[in-house]
N, C-alpha and C. Protein backbone atom coordinates (compact mmCIF):
# COMPACT_ATOMS: atom_id res chain seq x y z
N UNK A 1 35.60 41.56 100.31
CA UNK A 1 35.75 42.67 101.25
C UNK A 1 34.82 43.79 100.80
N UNK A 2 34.39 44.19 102.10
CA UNK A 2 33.13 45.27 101.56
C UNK A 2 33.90 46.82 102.16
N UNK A 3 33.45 47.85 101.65
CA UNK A 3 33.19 49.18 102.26
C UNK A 3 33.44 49.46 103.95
N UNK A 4 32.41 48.73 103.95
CA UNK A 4 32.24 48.76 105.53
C UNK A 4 33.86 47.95 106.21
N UNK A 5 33.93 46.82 105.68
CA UNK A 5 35.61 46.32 106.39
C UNK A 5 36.49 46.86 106.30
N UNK A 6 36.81 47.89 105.00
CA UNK A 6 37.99 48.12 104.68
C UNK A 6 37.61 49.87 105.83
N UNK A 7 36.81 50.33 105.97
CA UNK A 7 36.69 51.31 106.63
C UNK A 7 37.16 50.98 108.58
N UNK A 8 36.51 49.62 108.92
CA UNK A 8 36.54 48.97 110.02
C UNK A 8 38.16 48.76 110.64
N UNK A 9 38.72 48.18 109.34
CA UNK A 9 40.04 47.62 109.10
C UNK A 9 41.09 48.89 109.60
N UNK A 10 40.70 50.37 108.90
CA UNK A 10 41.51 51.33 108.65
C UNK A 10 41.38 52.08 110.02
N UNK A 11 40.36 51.94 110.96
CA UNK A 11 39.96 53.06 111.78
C UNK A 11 40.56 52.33 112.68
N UNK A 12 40.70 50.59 112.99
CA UNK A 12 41.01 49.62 113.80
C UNK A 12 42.86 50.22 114.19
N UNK A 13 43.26 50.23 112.87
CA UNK A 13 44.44 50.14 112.66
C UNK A 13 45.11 51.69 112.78
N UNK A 14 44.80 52.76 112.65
CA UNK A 14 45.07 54.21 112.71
C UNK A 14 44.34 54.99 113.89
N UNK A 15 43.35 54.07 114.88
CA UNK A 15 42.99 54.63 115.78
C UNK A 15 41.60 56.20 115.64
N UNK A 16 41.13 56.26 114.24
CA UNK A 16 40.35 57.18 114.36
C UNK A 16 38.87 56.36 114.45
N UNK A 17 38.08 57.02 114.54
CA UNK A 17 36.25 56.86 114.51
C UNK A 17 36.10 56.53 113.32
N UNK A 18 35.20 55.17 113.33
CA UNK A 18 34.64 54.91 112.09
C UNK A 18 33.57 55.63 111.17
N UNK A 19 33.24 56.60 111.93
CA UNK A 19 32.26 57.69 111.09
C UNK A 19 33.02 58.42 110.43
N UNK A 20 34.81 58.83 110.68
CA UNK A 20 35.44 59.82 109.70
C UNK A 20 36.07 58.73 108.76
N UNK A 21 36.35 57.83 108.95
CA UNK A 21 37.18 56.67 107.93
C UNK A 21 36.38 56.89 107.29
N UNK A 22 34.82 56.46 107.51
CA UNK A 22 34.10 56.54 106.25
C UNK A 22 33.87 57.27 105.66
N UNK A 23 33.96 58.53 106.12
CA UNK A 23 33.57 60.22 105.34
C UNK A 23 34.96 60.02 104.34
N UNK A 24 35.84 59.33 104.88
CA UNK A 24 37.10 59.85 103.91
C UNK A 24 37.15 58.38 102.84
N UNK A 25 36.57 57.63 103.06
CA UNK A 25 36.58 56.45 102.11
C UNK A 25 36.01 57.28 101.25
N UNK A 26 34.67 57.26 101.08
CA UNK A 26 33.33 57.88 100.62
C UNK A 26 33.54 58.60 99.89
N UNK A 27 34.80 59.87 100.28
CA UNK A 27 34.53 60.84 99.62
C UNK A 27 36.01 60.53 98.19
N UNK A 28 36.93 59.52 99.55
CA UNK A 28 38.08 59.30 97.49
C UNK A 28 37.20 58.81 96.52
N UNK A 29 36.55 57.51 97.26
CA UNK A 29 35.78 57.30 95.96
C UNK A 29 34.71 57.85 94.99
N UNK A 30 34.02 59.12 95.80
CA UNK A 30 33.31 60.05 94.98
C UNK A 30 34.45 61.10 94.39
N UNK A 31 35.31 60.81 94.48
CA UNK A 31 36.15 62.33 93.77
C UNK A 31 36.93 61.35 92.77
N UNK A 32 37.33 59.59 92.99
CA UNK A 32 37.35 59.10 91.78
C UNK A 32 36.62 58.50 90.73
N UNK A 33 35.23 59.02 91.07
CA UNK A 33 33.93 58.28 90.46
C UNK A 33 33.89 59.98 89.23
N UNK A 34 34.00 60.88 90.16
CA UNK A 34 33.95 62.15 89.60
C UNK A 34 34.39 62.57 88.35
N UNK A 35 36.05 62.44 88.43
CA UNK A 35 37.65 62.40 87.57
C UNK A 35 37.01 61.22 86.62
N UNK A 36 36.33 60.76 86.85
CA UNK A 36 36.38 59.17 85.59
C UNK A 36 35.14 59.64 84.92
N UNK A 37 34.16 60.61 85.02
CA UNK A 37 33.15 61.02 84.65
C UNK A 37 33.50 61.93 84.05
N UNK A 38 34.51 62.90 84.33
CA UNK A 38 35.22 63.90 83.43
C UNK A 38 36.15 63.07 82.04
N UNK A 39 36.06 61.89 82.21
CA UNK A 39 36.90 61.49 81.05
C UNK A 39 38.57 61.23 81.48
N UNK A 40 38.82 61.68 82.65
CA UNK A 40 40.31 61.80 83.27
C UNK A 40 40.76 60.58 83.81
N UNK A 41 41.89 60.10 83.79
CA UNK A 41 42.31 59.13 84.00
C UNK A 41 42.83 59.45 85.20
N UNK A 42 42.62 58.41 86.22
CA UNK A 42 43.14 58.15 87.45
C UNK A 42 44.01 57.03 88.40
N UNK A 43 45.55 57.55 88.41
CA UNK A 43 46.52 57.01 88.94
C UNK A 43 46.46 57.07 90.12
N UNK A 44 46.80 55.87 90.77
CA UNK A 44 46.92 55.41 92.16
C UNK A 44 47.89 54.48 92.05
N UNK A 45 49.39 55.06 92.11
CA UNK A 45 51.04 54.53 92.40
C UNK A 45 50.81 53.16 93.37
N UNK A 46 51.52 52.46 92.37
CA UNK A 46 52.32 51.31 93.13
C UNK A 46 50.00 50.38 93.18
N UNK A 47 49.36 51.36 92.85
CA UNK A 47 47.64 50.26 93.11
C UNK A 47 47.58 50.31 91.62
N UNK A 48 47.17 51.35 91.05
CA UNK A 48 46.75 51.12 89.15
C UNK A 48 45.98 52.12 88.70
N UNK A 49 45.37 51.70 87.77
CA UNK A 49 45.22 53.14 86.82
C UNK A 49 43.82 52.39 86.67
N UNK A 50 42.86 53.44 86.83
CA UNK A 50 42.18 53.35 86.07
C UNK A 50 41.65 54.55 84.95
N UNK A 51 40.91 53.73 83.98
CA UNK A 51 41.01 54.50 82.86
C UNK A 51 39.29 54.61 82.00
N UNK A 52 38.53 55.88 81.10
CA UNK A 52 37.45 55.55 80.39
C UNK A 52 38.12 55.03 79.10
N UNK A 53 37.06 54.46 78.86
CA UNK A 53 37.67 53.98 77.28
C UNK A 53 35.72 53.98 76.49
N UNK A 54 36.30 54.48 75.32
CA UNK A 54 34.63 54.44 74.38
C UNK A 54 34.91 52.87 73.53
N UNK A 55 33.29 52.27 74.18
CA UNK A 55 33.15 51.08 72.57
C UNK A 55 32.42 51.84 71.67
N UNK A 56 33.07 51.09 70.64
CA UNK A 56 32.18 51.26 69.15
C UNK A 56 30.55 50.37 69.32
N UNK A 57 29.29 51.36 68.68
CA UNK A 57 28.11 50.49 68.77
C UNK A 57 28.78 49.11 68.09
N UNK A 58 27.60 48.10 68.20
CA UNK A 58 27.65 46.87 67.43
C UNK A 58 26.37 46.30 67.07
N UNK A 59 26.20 45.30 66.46
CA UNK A 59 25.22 44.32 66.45
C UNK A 59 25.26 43.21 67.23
N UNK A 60 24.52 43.01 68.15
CA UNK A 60 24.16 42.08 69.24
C UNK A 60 23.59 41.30 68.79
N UNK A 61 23.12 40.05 69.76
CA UNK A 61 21.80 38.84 69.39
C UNK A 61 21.04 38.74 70.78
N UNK A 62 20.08 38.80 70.54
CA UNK A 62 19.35 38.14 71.68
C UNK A 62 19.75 36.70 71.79
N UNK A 63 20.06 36.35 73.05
CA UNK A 63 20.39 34.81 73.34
C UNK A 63 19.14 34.43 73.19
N UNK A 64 18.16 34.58 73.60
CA UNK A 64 16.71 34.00 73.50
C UNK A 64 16.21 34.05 72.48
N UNK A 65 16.06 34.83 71.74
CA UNK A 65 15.25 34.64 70.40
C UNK A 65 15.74 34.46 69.17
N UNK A 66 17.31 35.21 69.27
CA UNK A 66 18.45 34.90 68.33
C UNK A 66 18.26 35.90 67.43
N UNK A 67 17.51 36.81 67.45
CA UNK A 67 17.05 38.43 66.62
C UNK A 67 18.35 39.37 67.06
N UNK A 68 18.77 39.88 65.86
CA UNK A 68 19.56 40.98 65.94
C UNK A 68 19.40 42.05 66.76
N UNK A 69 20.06 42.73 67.70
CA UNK A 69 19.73 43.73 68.26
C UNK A 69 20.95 44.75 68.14
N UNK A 70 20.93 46.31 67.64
CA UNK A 70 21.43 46.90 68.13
C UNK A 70 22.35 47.46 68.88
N UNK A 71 22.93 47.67 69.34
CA UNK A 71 24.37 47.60 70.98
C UNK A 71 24.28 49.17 70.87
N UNK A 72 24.51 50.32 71.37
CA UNK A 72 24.89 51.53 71.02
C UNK A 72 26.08 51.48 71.58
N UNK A 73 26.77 52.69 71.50
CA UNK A 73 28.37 52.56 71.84
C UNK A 73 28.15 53.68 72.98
N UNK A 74 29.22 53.09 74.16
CA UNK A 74 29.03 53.45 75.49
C UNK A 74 30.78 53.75 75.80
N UNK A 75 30.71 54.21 77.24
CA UNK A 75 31.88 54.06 77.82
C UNK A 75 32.09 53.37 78.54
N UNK A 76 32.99 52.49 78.99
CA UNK A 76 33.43 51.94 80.14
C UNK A 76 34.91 52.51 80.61
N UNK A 77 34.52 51.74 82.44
CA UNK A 77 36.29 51.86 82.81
C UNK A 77 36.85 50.57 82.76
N UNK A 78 38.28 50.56 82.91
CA UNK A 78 39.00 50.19 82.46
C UNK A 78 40.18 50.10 83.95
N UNK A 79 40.66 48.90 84.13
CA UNK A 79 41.55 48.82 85.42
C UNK A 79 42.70 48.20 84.86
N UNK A 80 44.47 48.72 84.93
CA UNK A 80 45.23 48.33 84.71
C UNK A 80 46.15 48.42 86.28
N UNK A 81 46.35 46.98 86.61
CA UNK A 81 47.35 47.16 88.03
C UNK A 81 48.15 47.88 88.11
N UNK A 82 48.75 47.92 88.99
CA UNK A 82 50.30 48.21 89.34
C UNK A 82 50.73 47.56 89.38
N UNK A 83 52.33 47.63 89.59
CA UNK A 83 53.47 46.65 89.68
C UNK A 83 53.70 45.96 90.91
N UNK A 84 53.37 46.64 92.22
CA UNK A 84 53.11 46.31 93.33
C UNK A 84 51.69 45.24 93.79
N UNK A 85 50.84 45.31 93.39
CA UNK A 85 49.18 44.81 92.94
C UNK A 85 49.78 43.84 92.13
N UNK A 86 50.56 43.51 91.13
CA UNK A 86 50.56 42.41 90.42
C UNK A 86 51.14 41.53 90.96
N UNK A 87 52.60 41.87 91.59
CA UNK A 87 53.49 41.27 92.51
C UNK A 87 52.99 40.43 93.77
N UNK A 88 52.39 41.41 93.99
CA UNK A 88 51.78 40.69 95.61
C UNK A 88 50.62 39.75 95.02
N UNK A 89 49.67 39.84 94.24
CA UNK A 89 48.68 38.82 94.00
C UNK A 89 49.37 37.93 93.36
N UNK A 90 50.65 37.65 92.37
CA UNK A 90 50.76 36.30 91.81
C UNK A 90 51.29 35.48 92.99
């Protein structure tokens, strides 16, 4: 499912214009792209959490040459379901 369906899906179903579904898709997900860039963790009840988390650098390998490389230590996010999200997918 892309952007575009779940916007299609929502405007289908609530009766508004697909040009404001998408202004309002667009913009949760820039205000939760935002909050996760601040380091803040972001709950969405009964969907899941997501979360930053820091790795530690490491030592890598090149698969190809098999030479040590470097890793620096980065952030990633991090997705923990909900209880509702877990329920319904098993």
């Amino acid at each position: 499912m892309t952007k575009k369906d779940i916007v299609l899906k929502v405007a289908t179903e609530i009766g508004l214009k697909q040009l404001d579904v998408k202004k309002a898709v667009q913009r949760s997900l820039d205000a939760i792209v935002e909050s996760l860039a601040r380091g803040e963790t972001v709950e969405l009840r009964n969907f899941g959490i997501f979360k930053v988390k820091s790795r530690k650098g490491r030592t890598g390998r090149n698969p190809r040459t098999g030479e040590k490389v470097p890793v620096p230590p980065k952030r990633v996010v991090t997705f923990k379901p909900g209880l509702i999200m877990k329920r319904d997918i098993r």
